[in-house]
C-alpha atoms as a PDB file:
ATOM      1  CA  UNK A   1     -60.829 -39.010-115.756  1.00  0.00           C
ATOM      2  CA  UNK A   2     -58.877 -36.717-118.233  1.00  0.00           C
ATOM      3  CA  UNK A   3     -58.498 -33.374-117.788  1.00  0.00           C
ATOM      4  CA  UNK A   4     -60.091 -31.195-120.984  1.00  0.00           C
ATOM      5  CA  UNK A   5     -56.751 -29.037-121.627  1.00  0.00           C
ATOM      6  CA  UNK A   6     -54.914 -32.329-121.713  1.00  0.00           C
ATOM      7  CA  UNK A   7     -57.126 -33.690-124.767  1.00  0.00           C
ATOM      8  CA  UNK A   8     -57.636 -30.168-126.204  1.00  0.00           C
ATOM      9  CA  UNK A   9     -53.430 -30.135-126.287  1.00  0.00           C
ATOM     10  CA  UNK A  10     -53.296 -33.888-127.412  1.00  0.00           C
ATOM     11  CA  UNK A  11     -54.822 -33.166-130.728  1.00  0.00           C
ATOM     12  CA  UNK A  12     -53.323 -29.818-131.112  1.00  0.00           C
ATOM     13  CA  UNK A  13     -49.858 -31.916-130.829  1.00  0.00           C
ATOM     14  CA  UNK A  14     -51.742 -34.807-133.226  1.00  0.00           C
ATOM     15  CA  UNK A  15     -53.355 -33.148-136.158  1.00  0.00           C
ATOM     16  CA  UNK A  16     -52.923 -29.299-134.825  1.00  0.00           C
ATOM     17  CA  UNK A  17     -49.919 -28.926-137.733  1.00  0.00           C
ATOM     18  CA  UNK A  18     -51.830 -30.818-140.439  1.00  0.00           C
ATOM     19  CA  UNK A  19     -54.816 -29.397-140.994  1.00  0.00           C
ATOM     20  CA  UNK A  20     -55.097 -25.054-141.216  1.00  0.00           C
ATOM     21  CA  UNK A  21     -55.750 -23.478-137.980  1.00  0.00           C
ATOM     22  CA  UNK A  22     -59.318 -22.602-138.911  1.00  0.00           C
ATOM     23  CA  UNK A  23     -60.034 -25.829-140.157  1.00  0.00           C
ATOM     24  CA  UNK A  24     -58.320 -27.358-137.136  1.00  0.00           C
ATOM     25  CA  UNK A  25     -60.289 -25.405-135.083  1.00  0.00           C
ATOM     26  CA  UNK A  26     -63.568 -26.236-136.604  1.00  0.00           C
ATOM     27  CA  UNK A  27     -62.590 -29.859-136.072  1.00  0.00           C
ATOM     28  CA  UNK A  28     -62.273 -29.514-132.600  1.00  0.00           C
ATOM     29  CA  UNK A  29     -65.425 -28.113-132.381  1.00  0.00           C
ATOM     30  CA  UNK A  30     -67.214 -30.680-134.405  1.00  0.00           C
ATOM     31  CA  UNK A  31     -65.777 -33.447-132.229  1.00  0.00           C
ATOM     32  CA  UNK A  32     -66.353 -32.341-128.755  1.00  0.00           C
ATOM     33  CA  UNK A  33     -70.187 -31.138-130.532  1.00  0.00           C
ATOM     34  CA  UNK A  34     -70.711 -34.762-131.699  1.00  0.00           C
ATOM     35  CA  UNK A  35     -68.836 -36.444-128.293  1.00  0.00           C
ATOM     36  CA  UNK A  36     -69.619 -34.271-125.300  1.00  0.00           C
ATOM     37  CA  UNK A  37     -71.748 -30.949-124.159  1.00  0.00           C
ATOM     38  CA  UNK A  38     -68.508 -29.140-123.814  1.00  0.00           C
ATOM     39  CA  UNK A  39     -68.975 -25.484-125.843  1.00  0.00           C
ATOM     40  CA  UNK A  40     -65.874 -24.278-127.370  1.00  0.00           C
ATOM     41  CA  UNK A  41     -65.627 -21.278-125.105  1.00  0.00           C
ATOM     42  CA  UNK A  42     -65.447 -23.969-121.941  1.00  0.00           C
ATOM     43  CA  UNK A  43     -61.866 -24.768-124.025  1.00  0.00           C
ATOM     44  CA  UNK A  44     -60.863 -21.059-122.733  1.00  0.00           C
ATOM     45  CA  UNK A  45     -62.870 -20.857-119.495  1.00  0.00           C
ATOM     46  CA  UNK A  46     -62.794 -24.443-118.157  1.00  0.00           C
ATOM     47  CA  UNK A  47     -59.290 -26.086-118.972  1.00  0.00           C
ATOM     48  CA  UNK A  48     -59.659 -28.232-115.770  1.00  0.00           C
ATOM     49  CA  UNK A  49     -63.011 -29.893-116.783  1.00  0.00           C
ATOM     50  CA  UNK A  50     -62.748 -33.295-116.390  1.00  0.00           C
ATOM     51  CA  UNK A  51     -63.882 -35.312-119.114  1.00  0.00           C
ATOM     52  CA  UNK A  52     -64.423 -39.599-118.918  1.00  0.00           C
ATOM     53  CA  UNK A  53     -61.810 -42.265-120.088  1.00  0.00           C
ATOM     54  CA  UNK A  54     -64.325 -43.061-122.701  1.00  0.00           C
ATOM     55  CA  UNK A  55     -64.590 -39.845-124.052  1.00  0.00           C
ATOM     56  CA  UNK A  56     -60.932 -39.026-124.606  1.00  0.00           C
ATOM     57  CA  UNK A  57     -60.393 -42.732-126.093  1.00  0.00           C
ATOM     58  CA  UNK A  58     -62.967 -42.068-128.523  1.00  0.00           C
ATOM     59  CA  UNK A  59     -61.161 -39.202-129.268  1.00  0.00           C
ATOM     60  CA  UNK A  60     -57.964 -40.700-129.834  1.00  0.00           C
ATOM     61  CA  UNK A  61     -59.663 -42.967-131.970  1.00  0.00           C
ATOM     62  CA  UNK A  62     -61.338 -39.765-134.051  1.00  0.00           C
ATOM     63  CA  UNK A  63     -57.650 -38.039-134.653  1.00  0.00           C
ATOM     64  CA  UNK A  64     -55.994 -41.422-135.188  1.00  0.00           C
ATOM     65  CA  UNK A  65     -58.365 -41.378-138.540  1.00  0.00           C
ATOM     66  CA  UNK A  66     -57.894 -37.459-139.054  1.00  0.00           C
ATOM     67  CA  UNK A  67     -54.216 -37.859-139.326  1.00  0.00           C
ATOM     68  CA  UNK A  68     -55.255 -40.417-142.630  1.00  0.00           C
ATOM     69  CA  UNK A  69     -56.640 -36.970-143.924  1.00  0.00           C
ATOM     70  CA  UNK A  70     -59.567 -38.878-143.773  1.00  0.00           C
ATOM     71  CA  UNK A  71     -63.052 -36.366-143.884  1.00  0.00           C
ATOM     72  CA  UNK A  72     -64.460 -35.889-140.402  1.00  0.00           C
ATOM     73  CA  UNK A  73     -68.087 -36.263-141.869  1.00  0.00           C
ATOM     74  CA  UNK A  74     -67.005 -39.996-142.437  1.00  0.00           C
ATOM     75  CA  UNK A  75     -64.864 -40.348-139.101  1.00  0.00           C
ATOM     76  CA  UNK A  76     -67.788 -39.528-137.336  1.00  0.00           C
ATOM     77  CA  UNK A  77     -70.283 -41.113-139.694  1.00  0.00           C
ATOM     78  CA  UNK A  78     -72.608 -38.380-139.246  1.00  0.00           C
ATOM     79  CA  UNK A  79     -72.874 -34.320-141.029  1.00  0.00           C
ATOM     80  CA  UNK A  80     -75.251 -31.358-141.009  1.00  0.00           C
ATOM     81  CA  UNK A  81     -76.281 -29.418-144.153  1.00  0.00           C
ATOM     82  CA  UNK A  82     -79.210 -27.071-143.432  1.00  0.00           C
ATOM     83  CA  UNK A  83     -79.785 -27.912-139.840  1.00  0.00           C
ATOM     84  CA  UNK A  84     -80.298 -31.339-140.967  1.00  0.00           C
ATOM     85  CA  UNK A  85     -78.218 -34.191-139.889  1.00  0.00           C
ATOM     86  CA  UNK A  86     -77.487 -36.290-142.272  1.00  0.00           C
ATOM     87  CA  UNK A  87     -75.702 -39.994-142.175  1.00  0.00           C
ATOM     88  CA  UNK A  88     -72.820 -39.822-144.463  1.00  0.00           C
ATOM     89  CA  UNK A  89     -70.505 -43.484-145.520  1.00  0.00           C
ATOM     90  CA  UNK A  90     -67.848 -43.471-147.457  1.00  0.00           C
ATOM     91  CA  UNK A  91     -69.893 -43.826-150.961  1.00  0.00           C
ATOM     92  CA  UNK A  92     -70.941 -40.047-149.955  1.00  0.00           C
ATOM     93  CA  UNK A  93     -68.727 -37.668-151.713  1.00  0.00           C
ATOM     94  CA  UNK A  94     -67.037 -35.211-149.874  1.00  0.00           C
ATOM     95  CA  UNK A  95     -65.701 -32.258-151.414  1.00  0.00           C
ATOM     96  CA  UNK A  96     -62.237 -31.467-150.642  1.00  0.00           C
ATOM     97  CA  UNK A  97     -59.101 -29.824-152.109  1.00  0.00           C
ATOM     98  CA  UNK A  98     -58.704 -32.909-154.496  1.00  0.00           C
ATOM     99  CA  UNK A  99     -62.045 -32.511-155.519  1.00  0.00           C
ATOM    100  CA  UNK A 100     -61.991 -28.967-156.567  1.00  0.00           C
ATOM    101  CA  UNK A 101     -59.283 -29.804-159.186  1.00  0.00           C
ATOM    102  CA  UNK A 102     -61.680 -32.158-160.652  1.00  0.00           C
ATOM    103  CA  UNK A 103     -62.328 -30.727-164.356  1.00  0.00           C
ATOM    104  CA  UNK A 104     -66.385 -29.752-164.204  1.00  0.00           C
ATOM    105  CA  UNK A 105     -68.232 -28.422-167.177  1.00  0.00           C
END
């Protein structure tokens, strides 16, 4: 078993200088939302939670691709827009800082 502040301070060390801290943070929060039941206030109030093998391998896996820059809606396959969740694949077009240079009009 891993211990949650362990994996919590794993990707801060990973991706936690690549990305800005709110968007880091959101990350976090979209993983363990999408992995686990763990609420981001049980990152404060529970450090010692113990979380499975599988779980924290999976997560390796997940900042492996973040540090690619690759979009978390296609690292985890899966987005929500409107309380909907939708299945997104790489044909699905993200928007992102290179996007919003794109000339439009």
């Amino acid at each position: 078993m891993a211990i949650l502040s362990d994996i919590l301070q794993h990707m801060q060390d990973e991706i936690g200088n690549l990305y800005p801290e709110k968007e880091f943070r959101n990350i976090r929060r979209i993983v363990f939302e999408r992995l686990t039941d763990i609420h981001p206030v049980d990152f404060h109030i529970k450090p010692n939670l113990e979380v499975s093998d599988d779980i924290f391998a999976k997560i390796k896996e997940i900042v492996a691709e973040l540090k690619t820059f690759r979009p978390i809606q296609y690292v985890l396959g899966i987005t929500e827009f409107m309380g909907l969740k939708l299945k997104v694949t790489p044909s699905v077009l993200i928007q992102g800082p290179k996007l919003k240079k794109w000339p439009i009009g």
